[in-house]
C-alpha atoms as a PDB file:
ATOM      1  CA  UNK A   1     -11.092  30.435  28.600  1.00  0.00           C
ATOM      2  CA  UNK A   2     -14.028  29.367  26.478  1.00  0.00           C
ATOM      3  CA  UNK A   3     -12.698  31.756  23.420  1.00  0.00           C
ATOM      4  CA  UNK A   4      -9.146  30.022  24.430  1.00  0.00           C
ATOM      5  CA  UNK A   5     -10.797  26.931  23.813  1.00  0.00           C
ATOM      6  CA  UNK A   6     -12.591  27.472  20.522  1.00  0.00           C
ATOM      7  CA  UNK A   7      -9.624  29.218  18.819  1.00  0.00           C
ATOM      8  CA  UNK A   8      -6.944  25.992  20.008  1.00  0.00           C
ATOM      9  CA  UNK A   9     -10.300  23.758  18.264  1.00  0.00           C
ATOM     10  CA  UNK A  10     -10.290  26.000  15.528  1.00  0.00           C
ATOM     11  CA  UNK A  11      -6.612  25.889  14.739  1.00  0.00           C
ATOM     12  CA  UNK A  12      -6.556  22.035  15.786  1.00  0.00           C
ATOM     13  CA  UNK A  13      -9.383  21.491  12.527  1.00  0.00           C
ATOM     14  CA  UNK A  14      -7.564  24.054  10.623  1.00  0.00           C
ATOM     15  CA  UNK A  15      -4.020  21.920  10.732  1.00  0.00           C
ATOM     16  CA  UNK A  16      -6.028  18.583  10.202  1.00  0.00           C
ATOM     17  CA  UNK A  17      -7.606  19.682   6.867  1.00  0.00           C
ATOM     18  CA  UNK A  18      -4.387  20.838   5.900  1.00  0.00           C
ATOM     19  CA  UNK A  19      -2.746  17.304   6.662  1.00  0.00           C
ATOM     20  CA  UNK A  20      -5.291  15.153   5.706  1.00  0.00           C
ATOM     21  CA  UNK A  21      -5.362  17.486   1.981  1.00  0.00           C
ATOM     22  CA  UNK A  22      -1.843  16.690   1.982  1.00  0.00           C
ATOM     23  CA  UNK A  23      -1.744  13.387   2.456  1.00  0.00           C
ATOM     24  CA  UNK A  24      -4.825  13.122  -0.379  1.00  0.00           C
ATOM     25  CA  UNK A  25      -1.991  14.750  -2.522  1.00  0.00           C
ATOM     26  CA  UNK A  26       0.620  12.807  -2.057  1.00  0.00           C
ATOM     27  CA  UNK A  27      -2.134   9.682  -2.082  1.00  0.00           C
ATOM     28  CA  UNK A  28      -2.162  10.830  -5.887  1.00  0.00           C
ATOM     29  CA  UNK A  29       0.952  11.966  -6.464  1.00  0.00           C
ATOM     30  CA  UNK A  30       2.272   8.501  -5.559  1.00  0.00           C
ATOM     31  CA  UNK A  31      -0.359   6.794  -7.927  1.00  0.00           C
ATOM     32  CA  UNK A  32       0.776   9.172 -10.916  1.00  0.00           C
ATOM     33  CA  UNK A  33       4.564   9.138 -10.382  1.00  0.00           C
ATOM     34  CA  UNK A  34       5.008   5.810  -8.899  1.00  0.00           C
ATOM     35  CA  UNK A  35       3.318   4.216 -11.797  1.00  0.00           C
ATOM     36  CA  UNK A  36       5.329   6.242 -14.160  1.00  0.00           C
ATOM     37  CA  UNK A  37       8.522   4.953 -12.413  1.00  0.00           C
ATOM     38  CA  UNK A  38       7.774   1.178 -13.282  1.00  0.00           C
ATOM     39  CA  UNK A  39       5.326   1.422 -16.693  1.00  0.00           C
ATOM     40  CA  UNK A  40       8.299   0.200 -18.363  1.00  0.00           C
ATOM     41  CA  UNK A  41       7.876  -3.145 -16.305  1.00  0.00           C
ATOM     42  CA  UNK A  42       4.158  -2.998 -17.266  1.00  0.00           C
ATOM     43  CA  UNK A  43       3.586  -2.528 -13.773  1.00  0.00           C
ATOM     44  CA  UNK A  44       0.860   0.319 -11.778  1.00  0.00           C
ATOM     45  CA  UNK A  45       1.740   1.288  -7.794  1.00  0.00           C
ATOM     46  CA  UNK A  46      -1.228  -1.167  -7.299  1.00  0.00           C
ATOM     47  CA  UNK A  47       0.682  -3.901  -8.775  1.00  0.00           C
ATOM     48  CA  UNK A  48       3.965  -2.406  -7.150  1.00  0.00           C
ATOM     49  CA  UNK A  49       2.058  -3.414  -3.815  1.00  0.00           C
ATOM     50  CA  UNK A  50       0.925  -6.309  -4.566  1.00  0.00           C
ATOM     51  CA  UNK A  51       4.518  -7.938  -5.132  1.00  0.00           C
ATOM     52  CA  UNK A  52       5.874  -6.112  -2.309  1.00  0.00           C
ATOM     53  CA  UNK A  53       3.170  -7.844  -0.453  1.00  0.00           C
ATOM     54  CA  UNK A  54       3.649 -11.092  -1.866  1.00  0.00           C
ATOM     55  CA  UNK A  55       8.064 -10.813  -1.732  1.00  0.00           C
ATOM     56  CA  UNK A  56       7.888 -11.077   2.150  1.00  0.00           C
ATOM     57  CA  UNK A  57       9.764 -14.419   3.380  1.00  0.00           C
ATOM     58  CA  UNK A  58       7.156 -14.895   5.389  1.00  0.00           C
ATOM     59  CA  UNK A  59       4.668 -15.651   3.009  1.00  0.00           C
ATOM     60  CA  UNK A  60       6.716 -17.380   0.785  1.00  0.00           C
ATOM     61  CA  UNK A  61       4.493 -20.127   0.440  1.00  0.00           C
ATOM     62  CA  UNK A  62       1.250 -17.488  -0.705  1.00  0.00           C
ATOM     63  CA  UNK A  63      -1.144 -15.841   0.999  1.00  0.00           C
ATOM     64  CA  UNK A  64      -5.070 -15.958   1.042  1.00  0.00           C
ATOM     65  CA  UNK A  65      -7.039 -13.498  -1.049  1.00  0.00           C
ATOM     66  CA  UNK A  66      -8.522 -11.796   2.356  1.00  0.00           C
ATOM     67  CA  UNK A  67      -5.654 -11.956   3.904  1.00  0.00           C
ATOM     68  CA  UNK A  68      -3.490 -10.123   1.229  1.00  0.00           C
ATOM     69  CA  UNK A  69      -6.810  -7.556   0.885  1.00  0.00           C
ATOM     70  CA  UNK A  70      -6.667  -6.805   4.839  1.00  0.00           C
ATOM     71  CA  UNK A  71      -2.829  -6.392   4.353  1.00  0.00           C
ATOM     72  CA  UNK A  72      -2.959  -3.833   1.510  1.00  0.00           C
ATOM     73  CA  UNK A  73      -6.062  -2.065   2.991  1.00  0.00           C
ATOM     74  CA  UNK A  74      -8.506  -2.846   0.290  1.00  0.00           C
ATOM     75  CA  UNK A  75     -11.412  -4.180  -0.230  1.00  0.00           C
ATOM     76  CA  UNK A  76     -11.526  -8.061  -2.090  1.00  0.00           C
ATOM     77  CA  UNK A  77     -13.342  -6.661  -4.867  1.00  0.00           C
ATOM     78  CA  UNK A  78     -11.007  -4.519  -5.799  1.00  0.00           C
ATOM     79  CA  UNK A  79      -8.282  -6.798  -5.567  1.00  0.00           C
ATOM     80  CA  UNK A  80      -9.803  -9.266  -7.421  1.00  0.00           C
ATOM     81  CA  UNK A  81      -9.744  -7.177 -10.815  1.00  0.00           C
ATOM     82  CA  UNK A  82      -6.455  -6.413 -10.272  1.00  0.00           C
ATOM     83  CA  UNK A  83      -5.286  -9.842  -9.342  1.00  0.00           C
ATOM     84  CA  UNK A  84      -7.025 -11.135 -12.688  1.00  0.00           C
ATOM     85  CA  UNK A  85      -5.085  -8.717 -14.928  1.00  0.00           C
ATOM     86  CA  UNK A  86      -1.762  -9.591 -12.993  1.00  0.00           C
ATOM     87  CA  UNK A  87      -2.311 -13.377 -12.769  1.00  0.00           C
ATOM     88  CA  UNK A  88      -3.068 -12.381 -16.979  1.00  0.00           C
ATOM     89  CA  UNK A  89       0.432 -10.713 -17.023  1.00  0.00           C
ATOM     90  CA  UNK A  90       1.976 -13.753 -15.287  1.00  0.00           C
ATOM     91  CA  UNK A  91       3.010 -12.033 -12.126  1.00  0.00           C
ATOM     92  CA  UNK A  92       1.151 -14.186 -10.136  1.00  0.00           C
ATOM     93  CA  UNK A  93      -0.426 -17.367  -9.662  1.00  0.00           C
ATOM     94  CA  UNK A  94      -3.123 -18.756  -7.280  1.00  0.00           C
ATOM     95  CA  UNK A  95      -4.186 -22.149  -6.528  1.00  0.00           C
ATOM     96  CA  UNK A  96      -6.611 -23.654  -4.026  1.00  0.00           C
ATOM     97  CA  UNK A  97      -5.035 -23.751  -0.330  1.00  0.00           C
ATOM     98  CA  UNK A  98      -4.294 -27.336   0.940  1.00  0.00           C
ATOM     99  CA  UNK A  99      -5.973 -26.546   4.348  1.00  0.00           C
ATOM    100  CA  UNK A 100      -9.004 -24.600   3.333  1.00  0.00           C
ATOM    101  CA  UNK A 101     -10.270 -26.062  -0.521  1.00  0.00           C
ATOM    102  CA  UNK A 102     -12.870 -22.613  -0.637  1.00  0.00           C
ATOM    103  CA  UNK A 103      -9.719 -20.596  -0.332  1.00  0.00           C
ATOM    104  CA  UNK A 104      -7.147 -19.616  -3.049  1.00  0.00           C
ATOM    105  CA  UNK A 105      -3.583 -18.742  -2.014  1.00  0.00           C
ATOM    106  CA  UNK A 106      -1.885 -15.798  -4.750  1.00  0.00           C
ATOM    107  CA  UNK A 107       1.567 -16.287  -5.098  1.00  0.00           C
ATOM    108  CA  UNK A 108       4.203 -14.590  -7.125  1.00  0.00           C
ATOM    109  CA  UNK A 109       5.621 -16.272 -10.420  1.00  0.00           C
ATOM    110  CA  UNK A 110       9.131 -17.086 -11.312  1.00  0.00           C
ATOM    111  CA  UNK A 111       8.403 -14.379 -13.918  1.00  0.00           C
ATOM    112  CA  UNK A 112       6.604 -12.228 -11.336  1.00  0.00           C
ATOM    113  CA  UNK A 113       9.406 -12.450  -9.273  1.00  0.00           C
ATOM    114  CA  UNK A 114      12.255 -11.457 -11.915  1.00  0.00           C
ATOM    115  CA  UNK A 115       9.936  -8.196 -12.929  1.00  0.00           C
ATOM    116  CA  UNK A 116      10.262  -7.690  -8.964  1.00  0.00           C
ATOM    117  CA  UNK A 117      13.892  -7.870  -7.766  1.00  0.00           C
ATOM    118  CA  UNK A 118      15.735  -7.255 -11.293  1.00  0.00           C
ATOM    119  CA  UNK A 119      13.586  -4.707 -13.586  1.00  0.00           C
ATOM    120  CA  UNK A 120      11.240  -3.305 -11.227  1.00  0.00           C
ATOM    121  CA  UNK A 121      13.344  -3.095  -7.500  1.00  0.00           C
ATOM    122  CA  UNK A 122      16.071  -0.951  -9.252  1.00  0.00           C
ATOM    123  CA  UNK A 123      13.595   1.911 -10.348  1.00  0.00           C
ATOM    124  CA  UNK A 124      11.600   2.106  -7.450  1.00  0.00           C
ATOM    125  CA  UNK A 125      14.778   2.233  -5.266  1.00  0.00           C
ATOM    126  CA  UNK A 126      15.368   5.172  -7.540  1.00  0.00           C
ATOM    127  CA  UNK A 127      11.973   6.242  -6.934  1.00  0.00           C
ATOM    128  CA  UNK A 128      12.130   6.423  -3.285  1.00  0.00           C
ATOM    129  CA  UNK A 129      15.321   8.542  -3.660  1.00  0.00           C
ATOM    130  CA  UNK A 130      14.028  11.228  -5.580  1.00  0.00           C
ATOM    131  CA  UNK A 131      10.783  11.496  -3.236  1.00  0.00           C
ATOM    132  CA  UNK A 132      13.031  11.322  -0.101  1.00  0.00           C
ATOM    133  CA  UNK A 133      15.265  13.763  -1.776  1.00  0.00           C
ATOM    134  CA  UNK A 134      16.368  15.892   1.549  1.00  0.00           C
ATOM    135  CA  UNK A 135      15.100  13.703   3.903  1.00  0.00           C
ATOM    136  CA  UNK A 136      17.763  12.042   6.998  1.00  0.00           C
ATOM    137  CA  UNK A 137      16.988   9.051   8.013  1.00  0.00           C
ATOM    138  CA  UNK A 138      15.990  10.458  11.152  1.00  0.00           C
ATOM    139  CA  UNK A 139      13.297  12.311   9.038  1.00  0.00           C
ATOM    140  CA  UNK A 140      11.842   9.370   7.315  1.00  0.00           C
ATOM    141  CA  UNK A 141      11.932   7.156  10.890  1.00  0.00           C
ATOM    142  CA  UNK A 142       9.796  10.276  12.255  1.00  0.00           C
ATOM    143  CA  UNK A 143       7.269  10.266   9.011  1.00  0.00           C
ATOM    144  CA  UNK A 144       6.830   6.519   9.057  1.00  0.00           C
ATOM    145  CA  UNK A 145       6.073   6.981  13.105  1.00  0.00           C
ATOM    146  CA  UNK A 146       3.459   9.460  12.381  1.00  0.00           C
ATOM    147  CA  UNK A 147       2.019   7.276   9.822  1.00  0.00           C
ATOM    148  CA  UNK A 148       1.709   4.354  11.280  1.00  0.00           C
ATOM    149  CA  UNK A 149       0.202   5.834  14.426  1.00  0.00           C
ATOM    150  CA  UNK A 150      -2.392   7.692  11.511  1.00  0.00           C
ATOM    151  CA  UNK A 151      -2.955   4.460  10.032  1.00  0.00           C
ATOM    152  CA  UNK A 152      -4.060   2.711  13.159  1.00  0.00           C
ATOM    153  CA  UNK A 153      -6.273   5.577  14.485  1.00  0.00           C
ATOM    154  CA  UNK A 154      -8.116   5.294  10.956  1.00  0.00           C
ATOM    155  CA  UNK A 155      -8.159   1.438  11.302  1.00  0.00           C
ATOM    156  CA  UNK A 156     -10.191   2.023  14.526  1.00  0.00           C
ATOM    157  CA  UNK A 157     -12.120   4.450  12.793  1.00  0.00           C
ATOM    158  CA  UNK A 158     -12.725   1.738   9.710  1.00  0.00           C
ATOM    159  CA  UNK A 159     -13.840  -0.746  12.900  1.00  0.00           C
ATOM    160  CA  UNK A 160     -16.133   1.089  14.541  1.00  0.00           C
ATOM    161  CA  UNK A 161     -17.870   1.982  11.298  1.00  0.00           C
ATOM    162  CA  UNK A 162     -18.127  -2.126  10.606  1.00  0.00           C
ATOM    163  CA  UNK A 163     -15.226  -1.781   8.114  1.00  0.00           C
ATOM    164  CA  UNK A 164     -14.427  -4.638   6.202  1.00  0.00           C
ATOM    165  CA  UNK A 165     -11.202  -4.824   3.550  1.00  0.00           C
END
């Protein structure tokens, strides 16, 4: 039973190397091809997040610098470079929120949002097809289940450690 035991371990740490290697890859892969999909638009998958993030209806109006940080899974530092070169670029703007004056709400330009839906929305729906290439949609509602039960096992893991994005 004990030798049972070890080898199902074994095999169990075996599989997770070999997922979590994987997902590094196509971490990377995403950066690298994604960003090659909408240079043209002068745009990075970084960027590519950031006005996904900030096209939702439901935060139409902007959203806080933490709060679009916690969304995306990064830390404020890092945002804030890249928030500065896009604000730069005229993607976005930000301006002090009416209900707290120490916070600044990011919101997507008139010109940020053209880039978006008309230049940039067309190649990444192109994007998505080549990388799903194969994929039913009963695949790709089975990934995105897996991932977001990943995600939220590593956000408990980012909690316990005192994570903060």
């Amino acid at each position: 039973m004990v030798n049972a035991n070890k080898r199902k371990e074994t095999t169990r740490m075996e599989l997770a190397n070999r997922v979590f290697f994987r997902l590094y890859q196509c971490a990377n892969m995403l950066h690298k091809t994604g960003t090659r999909a909408v240079e043209a638009e002068g745009l990075t998958t970084q960027q590519w997040a950031v006005l996904g993030a900030l096209s939702r209806p439901v935060v139409a109006g902007g959203m806080s610098v933490g709060d679009l940080a916690r969304y995306l899974k990064v830390s404020r530092q890092n945002l804030s470079g890249l928030l500065g070169r896009m604000e730069r670029d005229g993607h976005i703007g930000t301006a002090p929120d009416g209900r707290d004056r120490r916070s600044r709400l990011v919101s997507m330009t008139d010109s940020g949002r053209r880039v978006w839906l008309v230049e940039a929305q067309p190649k990444i729906h192109d994007y998505y097809e080549q990388a799903l290439a194969g994929f039913s949609v009963n695949d790709i509602t089975h990934t995105l289940h897996y991932l977001l039960k990943l995600l939220e096992n590593m956000q408990g893991v980012d909690d316990a450690q005192g994570g903060v994005a």
